[in-house]
N, C-alpha and C. Protein backbone atom coordinates (compact mmCIF):
# COMPACT_ATOMS: atom_id res chain seq x y z
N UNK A 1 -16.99 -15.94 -17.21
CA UNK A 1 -15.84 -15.09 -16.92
C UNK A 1 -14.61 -15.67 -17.61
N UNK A 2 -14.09 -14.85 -18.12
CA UNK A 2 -12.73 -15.32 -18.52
C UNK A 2 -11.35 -15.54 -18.06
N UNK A 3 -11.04 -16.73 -18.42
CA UNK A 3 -9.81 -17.04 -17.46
C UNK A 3 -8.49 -16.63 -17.94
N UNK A 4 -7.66 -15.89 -17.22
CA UNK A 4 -6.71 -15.63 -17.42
C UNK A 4 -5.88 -16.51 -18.27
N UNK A 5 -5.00 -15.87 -19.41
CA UNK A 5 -4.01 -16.95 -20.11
C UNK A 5 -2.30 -16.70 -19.19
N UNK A 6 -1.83 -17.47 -18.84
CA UNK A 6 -0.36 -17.58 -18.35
C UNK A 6 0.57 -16.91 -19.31
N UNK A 7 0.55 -17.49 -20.87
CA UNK A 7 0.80 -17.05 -21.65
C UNK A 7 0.74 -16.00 -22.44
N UNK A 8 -0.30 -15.32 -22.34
CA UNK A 8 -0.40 -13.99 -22.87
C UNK A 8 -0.08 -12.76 -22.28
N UNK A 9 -0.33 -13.49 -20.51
CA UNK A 9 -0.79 -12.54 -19.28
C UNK A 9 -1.60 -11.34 -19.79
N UNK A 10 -2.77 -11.77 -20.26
CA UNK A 10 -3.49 -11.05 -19.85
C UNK A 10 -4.36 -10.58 -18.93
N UNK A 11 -4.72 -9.33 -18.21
CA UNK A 11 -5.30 -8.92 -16.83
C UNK A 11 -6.43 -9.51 -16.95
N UNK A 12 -7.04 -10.04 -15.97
CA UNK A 12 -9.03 -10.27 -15.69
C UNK A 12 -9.24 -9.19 -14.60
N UNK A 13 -10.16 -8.18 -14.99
CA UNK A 13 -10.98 -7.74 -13.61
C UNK A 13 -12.44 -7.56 -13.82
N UNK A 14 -12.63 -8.62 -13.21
CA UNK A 14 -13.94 -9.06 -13.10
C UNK A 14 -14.81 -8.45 -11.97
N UNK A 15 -16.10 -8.30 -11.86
CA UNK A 15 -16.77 -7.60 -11.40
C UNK A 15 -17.22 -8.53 -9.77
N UNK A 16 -16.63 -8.58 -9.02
CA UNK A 16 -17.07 -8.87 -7.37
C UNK A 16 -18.27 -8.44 -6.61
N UNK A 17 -18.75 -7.45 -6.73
CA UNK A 17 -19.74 -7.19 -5.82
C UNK A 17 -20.69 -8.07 -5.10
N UNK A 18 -20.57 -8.00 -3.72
CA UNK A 18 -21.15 -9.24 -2.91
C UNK A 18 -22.90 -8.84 -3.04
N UNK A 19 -23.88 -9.78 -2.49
CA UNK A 19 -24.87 -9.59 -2.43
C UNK A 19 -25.25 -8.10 -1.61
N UNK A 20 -26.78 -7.52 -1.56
CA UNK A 20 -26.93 -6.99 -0.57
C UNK A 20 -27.47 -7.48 0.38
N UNK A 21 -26.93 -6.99 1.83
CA UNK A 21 -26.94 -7.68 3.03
C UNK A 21 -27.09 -6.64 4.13
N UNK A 22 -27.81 -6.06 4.70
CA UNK A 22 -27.44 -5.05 5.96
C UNK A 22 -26.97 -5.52 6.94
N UNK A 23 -26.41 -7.04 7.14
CA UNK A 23 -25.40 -6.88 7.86
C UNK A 23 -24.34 -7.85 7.83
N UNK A 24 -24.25 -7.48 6.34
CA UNK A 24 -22.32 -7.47 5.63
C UNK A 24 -21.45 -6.80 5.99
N UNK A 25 -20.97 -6.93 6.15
CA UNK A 25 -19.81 -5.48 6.51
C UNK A 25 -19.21 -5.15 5.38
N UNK A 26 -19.51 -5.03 4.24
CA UNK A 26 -18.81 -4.45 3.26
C UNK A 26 -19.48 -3.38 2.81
N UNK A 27 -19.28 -2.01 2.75
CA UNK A 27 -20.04 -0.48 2.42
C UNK A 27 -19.50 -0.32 0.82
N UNK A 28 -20.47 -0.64 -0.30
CA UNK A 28 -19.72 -0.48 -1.71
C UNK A 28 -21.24 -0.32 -2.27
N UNK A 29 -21.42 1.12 -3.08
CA UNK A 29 -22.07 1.42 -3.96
C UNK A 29 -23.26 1.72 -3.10
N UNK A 30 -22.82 2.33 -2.17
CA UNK A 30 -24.36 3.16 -0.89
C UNK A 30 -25.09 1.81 -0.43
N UNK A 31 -24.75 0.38 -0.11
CA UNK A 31 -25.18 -0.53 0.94
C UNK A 31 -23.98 -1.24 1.32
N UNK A 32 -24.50 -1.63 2.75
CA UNK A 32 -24.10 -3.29 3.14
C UNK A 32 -23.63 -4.30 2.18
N UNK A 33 -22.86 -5.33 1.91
CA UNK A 33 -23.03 -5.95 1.06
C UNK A 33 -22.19 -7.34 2.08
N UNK A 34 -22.92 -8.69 1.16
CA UNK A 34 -21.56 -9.82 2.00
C UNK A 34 -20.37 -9.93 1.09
N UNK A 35 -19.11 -10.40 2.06
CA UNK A 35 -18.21 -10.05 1.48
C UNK A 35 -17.46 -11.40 0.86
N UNK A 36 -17.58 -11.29 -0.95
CA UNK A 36 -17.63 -12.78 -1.21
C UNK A 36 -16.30 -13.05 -1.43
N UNK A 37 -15.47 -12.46 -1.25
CA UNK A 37 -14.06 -13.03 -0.93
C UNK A 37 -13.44 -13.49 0.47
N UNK A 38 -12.61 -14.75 0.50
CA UNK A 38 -11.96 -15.33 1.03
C UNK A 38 -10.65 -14.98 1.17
N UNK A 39 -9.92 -14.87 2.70
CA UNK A 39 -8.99 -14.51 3.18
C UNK A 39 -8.04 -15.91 2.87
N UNK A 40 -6.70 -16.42 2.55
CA UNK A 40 -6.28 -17.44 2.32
C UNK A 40 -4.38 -16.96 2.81
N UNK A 41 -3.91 -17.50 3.76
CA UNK A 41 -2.56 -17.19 4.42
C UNK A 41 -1.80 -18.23 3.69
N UNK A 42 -0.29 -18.09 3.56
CA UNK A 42 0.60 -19.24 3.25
C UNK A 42 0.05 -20.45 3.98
N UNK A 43 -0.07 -21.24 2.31
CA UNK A 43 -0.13 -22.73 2.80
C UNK A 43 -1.91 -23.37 3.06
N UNK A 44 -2.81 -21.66 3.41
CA UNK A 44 -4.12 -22.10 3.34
C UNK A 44 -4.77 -22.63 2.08
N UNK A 45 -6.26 -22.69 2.27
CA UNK A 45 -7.17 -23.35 0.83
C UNK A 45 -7.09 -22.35 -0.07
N UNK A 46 -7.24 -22.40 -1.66
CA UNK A 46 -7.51 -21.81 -2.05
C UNK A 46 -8.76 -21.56 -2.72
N UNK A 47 -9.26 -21.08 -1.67
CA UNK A 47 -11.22 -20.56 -2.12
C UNK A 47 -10.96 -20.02 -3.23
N UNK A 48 -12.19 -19.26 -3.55
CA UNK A 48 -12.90 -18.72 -4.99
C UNK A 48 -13.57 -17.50 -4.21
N UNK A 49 -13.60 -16.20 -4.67
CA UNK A 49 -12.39 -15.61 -5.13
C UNK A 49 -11.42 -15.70 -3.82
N UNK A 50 -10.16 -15.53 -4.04
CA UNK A 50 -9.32 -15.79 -3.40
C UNK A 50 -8.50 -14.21 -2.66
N UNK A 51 -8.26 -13.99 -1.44
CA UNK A 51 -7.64 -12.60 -1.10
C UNK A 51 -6.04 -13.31 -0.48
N UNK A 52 -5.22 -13.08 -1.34
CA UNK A 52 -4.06 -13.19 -0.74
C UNK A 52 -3.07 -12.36 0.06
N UNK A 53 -2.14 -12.08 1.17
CA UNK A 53 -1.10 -11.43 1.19
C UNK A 53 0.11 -11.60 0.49
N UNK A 54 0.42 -10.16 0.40
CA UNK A 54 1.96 -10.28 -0.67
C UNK A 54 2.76 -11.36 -0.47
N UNK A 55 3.18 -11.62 0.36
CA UNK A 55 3.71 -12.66 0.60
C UNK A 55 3.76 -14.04 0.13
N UNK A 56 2.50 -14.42 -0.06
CA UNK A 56 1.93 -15.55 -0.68
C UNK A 56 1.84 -15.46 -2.10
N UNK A 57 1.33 -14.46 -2.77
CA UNK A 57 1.32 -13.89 -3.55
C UNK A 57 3.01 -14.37 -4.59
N UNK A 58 3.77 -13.03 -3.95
CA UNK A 58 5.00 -13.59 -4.60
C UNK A 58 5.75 -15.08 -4.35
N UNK A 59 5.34 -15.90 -3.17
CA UNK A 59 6.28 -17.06 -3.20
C UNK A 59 5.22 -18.14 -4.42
N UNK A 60 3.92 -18.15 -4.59
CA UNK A 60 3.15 -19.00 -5.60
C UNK A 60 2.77 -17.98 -7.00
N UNK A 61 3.34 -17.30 -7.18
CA UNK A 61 2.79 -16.47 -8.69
C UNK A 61 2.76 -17.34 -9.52
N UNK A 62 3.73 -18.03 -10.30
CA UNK A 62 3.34 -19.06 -10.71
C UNK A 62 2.44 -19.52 -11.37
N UNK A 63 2.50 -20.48 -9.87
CA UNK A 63 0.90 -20.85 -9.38
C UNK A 63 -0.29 -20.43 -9.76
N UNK A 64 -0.40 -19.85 -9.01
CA UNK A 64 -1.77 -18.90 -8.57
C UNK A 64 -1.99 -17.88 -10.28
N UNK A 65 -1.11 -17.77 -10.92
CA UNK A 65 -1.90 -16.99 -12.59
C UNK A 65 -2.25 -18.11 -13.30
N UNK A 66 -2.25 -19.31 -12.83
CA UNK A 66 -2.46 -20.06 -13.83
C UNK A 66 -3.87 -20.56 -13.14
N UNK A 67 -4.67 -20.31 -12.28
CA UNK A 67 -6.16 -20.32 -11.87
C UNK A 67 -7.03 -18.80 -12.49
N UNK A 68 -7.95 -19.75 -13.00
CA UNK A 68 -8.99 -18.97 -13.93
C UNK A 68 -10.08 -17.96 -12.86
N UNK A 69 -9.44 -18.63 -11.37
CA UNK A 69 -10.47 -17.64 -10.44
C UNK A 69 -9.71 -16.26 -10.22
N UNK A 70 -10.81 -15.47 -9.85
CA UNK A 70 -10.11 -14.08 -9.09
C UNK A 70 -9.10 -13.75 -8.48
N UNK A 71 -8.21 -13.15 -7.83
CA UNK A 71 -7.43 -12.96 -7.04
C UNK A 71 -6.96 -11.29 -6.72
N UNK A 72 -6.72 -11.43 -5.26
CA UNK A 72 -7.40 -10.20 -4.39
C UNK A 72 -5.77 -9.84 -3.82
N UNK A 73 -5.46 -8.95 -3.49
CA UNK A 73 -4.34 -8.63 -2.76
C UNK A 73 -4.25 -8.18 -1.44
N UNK A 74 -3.89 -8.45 -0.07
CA UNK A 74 -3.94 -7.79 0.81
C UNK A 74 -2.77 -7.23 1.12
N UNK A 75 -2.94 -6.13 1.72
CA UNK A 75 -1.12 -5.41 1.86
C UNK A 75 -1.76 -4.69 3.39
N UNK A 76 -0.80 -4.66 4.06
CA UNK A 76 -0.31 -4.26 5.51
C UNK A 76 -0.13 -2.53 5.30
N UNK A 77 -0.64 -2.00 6.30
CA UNK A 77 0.16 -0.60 6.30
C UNK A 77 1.81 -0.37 6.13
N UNK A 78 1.99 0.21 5.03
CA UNK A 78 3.59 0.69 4.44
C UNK A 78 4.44 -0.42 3.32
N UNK A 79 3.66 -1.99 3.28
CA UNK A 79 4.37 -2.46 2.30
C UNK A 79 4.30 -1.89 0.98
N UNK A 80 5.12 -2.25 0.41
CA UNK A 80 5.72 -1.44 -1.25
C UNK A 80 4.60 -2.24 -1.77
N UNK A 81 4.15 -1.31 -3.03
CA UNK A 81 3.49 -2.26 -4.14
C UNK A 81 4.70 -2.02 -5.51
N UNK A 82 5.45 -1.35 -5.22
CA UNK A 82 6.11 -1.16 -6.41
C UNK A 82 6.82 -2.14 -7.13
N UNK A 83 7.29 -3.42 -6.41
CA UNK A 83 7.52 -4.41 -6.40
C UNK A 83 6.57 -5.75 -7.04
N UNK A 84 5.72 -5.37 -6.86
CA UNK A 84 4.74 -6.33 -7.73
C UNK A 84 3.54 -5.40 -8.75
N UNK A 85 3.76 -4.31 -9.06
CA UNK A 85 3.32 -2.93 -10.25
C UNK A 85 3.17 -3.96 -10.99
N UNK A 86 3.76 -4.53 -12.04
CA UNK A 86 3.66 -5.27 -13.45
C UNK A 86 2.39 -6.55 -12.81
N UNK A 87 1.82 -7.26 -12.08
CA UNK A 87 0.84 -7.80 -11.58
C UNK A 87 -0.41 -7.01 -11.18
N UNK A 88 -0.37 -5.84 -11.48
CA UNK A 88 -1.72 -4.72 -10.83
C UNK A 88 -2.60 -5.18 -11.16
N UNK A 89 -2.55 -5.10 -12.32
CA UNK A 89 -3.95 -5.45 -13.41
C UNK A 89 -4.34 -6.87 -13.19
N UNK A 90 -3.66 -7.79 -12.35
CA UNK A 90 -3.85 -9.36 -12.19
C UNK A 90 -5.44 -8.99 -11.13
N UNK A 91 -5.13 -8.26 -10.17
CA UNK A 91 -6.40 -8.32 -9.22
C UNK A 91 -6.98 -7.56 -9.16
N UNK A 92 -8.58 -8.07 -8.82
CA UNK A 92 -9.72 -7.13 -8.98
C UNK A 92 -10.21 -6.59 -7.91
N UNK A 93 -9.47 -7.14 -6.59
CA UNK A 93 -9.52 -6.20 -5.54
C UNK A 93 -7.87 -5.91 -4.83
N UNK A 94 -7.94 -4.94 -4.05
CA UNK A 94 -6.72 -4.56 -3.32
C UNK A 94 -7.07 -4.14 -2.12
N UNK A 95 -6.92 -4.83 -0.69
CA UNK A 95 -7.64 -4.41 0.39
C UNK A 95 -6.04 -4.18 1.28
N UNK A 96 -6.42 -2.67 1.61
CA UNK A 96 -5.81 -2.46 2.28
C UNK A 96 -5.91 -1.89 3.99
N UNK A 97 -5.13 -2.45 4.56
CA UNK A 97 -5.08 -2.70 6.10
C UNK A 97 -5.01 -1.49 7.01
N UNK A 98 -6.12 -0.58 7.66
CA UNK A 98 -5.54 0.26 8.33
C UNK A 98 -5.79 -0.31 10.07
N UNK A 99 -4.44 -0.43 10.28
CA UNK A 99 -4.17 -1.28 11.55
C UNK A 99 -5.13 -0.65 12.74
N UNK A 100 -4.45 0.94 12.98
CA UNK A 100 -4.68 1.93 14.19
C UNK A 100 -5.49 2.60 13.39
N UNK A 101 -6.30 4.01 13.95
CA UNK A 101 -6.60 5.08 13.68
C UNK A 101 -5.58 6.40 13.36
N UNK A 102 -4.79 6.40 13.92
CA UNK A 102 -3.81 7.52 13.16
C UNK A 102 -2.57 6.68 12.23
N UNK A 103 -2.99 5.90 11.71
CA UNK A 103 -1.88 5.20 10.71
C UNK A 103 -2.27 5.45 9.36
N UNK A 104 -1.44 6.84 8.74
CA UNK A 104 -2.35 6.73 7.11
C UNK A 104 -1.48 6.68 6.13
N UNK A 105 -0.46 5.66 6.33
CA UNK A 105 0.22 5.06 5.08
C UNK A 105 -0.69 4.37 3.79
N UNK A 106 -1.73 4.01 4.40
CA UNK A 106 -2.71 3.22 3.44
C UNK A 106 -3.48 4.39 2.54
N UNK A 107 -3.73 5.20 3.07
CA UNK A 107 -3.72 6.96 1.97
C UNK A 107 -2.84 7.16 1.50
N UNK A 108 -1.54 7.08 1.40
CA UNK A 108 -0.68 6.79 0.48
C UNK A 108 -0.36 6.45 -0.38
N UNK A 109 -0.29 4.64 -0.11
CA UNK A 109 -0.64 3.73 -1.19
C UNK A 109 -1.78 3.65 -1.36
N UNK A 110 -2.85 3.99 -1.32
CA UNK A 110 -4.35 3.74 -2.29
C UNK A 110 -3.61 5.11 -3.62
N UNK A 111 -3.17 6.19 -2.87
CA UNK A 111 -3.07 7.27 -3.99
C UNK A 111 -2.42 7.07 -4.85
N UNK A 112 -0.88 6.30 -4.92
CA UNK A 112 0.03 5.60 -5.30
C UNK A 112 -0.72 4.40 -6.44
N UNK A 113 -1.52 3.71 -5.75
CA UNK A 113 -1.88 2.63 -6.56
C UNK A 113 -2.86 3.35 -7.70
N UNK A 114 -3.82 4.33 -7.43
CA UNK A 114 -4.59 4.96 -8.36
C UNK A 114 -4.06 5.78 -9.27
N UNK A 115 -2.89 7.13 -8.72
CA UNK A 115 -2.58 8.22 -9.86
C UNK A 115 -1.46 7.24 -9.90
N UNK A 116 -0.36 6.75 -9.43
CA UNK A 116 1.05 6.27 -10.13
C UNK A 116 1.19 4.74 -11.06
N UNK A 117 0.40 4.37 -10.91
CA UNK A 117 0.21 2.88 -11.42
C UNK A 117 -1.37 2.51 -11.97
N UNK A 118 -1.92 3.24 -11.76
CA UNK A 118 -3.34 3.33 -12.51
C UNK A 118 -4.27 1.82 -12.25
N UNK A 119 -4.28 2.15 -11.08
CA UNK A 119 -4.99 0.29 -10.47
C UNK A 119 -6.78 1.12 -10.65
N UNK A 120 -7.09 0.37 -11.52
CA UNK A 120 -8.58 0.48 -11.83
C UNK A 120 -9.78 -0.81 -11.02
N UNK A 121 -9.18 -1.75 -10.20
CA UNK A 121 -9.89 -2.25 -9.45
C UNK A 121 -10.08 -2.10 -8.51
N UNK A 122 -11.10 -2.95 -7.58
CA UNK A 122 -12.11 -2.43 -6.10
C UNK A 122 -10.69 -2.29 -5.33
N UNK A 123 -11.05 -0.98 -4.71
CA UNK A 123 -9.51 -0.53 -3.79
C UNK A 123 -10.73 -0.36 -2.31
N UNK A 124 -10.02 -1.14 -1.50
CA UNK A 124 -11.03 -1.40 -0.27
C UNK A 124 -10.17 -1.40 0.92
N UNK A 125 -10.68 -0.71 1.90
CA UNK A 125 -10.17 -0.19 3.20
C UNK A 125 -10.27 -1.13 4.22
N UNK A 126 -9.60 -1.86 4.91
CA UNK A 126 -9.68 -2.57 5.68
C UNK A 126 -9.39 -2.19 7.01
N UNK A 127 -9.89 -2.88 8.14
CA UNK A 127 -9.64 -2.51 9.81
C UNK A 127 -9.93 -1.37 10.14
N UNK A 128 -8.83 -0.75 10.93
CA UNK A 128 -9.74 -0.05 11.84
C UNK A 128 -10.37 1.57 10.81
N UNK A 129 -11.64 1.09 10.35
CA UNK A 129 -12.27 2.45 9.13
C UNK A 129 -13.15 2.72 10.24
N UNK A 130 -12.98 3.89 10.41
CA UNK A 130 -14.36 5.06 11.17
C UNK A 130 -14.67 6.82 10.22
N UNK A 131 -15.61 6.81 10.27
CA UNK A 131 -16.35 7.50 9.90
C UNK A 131 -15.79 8.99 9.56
N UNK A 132 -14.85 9.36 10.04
CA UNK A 132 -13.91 10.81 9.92
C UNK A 132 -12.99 10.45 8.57
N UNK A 133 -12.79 9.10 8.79
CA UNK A 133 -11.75 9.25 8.04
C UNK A 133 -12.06 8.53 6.03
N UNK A 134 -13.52 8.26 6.08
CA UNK A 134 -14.16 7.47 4.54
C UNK A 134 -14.20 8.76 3.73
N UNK A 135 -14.55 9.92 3.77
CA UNK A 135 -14.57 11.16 3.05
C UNK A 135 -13.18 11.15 2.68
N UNK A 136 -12.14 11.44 3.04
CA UNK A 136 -10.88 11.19 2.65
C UNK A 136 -10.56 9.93 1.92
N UNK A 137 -10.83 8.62 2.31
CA UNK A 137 -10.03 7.40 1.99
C UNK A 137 -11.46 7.37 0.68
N UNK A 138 -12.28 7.86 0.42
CA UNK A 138 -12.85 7.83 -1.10
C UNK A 138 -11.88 9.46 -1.61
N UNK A 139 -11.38 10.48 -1.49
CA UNK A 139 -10.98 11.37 -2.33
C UNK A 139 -9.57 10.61 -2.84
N UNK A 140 -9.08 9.48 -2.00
CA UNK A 140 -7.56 9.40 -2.57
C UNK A 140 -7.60 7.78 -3.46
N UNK A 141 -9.32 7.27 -3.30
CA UNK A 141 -9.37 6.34 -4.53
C UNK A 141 -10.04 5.27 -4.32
N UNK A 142 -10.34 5.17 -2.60
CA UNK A 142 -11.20 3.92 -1.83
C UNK A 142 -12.70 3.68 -2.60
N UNK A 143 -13.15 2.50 -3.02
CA UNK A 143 -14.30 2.70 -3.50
C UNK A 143 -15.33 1.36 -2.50
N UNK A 144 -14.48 0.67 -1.92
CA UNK A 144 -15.36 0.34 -0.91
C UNK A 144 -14.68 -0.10 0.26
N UNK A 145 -15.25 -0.18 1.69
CA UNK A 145 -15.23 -0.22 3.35
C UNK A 145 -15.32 -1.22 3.94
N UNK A 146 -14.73 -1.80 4.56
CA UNK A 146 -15.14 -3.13 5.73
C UNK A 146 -15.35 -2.10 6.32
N UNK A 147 -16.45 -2.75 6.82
CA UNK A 147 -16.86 -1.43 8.30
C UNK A 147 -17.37 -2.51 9.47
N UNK A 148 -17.07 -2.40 11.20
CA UNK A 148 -17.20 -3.24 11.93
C UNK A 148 -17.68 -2.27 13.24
N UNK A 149 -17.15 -0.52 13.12
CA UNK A 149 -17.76 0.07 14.27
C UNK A 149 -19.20 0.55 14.16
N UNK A 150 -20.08 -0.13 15.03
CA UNK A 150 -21.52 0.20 15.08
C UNK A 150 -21.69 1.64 14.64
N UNK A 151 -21.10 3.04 14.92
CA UNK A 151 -21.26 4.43 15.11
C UNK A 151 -20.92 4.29 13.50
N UNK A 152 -20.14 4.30 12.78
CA UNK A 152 -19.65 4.26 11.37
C UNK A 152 -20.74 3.61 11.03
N UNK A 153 -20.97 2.18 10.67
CA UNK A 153 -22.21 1.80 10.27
C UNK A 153 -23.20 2.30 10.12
N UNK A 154 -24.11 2.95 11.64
CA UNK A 154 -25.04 3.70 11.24
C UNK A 154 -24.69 5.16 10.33
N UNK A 155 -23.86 5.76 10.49
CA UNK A 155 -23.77 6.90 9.87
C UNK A 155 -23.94 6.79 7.91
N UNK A 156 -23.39 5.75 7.69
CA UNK A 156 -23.12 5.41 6.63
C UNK A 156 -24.74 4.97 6.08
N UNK A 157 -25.30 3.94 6.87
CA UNK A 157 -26.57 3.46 6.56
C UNK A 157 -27.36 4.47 6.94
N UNK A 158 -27.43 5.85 7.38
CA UNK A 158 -28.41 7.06 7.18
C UNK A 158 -27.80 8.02 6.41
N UNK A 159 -26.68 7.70 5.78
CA UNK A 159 -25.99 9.01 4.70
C UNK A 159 -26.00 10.06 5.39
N UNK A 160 -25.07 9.99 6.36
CA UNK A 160 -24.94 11.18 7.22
C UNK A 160 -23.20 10.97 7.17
N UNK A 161 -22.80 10.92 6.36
CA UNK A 161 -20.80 10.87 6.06
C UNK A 161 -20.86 11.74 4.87
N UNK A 162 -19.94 13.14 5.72
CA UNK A 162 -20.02 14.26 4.56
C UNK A 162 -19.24 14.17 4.04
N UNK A 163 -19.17 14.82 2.87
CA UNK A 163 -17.94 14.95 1.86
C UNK A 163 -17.09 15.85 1.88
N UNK A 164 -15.83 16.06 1.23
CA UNK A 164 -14.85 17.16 1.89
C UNK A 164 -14.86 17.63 0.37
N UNK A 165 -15.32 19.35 0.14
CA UNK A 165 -15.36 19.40 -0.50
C UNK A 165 -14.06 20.63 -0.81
N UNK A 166 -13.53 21.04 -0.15
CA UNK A 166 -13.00 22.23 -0.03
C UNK A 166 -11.60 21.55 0.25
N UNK A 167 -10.69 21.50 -0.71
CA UNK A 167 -9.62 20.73 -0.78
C UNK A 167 -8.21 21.93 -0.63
N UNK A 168 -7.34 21.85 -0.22
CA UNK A 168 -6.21 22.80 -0.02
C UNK A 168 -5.04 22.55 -0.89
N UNK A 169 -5.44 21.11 -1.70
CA UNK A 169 -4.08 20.29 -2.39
C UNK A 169 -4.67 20.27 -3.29
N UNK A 170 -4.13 20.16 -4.36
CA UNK A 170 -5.25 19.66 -6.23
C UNK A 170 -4.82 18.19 -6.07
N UNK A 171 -6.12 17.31 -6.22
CA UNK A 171 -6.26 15.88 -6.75
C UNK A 171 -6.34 15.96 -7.94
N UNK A 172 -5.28 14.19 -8.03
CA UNK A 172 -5.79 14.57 -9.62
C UNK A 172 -4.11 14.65 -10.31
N UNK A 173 -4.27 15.03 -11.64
CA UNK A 173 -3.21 15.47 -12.64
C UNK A 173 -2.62 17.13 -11.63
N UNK A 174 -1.45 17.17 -12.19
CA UNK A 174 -0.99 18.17 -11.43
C UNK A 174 -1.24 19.06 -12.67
N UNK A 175 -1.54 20.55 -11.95
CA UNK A 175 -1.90 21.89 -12.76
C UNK A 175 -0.93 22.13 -13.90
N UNK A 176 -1.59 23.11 -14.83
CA UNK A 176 -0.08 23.24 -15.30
C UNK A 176 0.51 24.45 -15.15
N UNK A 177 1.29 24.94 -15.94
CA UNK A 177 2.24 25.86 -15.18
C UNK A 177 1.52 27.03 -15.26
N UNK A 178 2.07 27.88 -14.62
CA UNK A 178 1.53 29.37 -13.78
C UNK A 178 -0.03 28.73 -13.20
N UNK A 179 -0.42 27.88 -12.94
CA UNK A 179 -1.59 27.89 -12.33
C UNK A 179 -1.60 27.45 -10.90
N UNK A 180 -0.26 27.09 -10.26
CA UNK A 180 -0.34 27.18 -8.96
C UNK A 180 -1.00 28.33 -7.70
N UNK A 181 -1.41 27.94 -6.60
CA UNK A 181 -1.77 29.19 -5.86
C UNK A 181 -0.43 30.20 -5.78
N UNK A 182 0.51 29.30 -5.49
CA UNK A 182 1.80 30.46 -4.96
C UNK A 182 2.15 31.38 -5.96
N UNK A 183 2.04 31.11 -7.14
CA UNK A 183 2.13 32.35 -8.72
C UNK A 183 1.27 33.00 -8.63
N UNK A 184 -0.51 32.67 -8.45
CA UNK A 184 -1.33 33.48 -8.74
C UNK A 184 -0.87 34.83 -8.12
N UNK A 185 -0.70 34.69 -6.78
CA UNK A 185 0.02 36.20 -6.20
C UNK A 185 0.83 36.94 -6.57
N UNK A 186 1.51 36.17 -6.79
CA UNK A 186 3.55 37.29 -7.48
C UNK A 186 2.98 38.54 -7.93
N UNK A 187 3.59 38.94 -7.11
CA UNK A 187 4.14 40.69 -8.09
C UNK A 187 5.54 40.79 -8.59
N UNK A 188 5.59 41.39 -9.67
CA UNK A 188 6.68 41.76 -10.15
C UNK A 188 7.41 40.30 -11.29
């Protein structure tokens, strides 16, 4: 794998995928998988690959681009990424935190990080993920799940999580002109 240059800054996104495991909690590419990244708080070790919060993140940047290992981002429901945009391409994962069940700022920023800033690495759902809500958090860019509720788990491990196919919003590039629903109608 290639290690990042300080000097050039050029991006690494390197390919993560944990082993398969049925009982990993990580749901990426239709299994289980273990999850080979490490959580690391201000001031903790720094494992291989490494998942930082922003926080840490911006007080060691530095630092931390000048290690040839991975590095993962964790963000909280509603923090800005806009603020660290020019680092996107630094990490090959971005796990984001959904605290509660009705908290969907993290549909937000996954959409944000995919159509506005074009983050092409593992965008992964963290906490509380149940089963209503993975059909959605893959249409707005999620490509893999911590999953921890037994009922989600199985559903997932019998492919019984439907897809939403019948959308009311266009994903995606926005239409172009006269092709909105509200024109198709006009008279006059």
């Amino acid at each position: 794998m290639p290690a990042p240059d300080a000097r050039s800054e050029q991006p690494v996104q390197p390919s993560l995928t944990g082993e398969v495991d049925p009982g990993g909690s990580i749901w990426k590419e239709g299994a289980f998988r273990r999850d080979p990244w490490r959580a690391s708080r201000a001031g903790g070790e720094l494992a291989c690959p490494l998942l930082l919060d922003k926080a840490r993140w911006v007080a060691e940047r530095g630092t931390l681009l000048l290690r040839p290992a991975p590095i993962g981002l964790a963000l909280e429901g509603g923090e800005s990424v806009a603020d660290v945009a020019d680092d996107l391409a630094r990490f090959a994962l971005i796990a984001l935190n959904f605290a509660k069940f009705s908290d969907g700022r993290g549909f937000s920023t996954a959409r944000l990080l995919r159509e506005k800033f074009g983050y092409g690495g593992e965008l992964r759902a963290v906490g509380n993920v149940l089963s209503d809500q993975i059909p959605f958090m893959r249409r707005v860019g999620f490509d893999a799940f911590e999953v921890h509720h037994p009922p989600t788990r199985r559903a997932l491990s019998e492919g019984r999580i439907a897809e939403v196919r019948l959308y009311y919003q266009p994903v995606g590039p926005a239409p172009g002109p006269g092709t909105r629903t509200w024109l198709r109608g006009r008279v006059g």
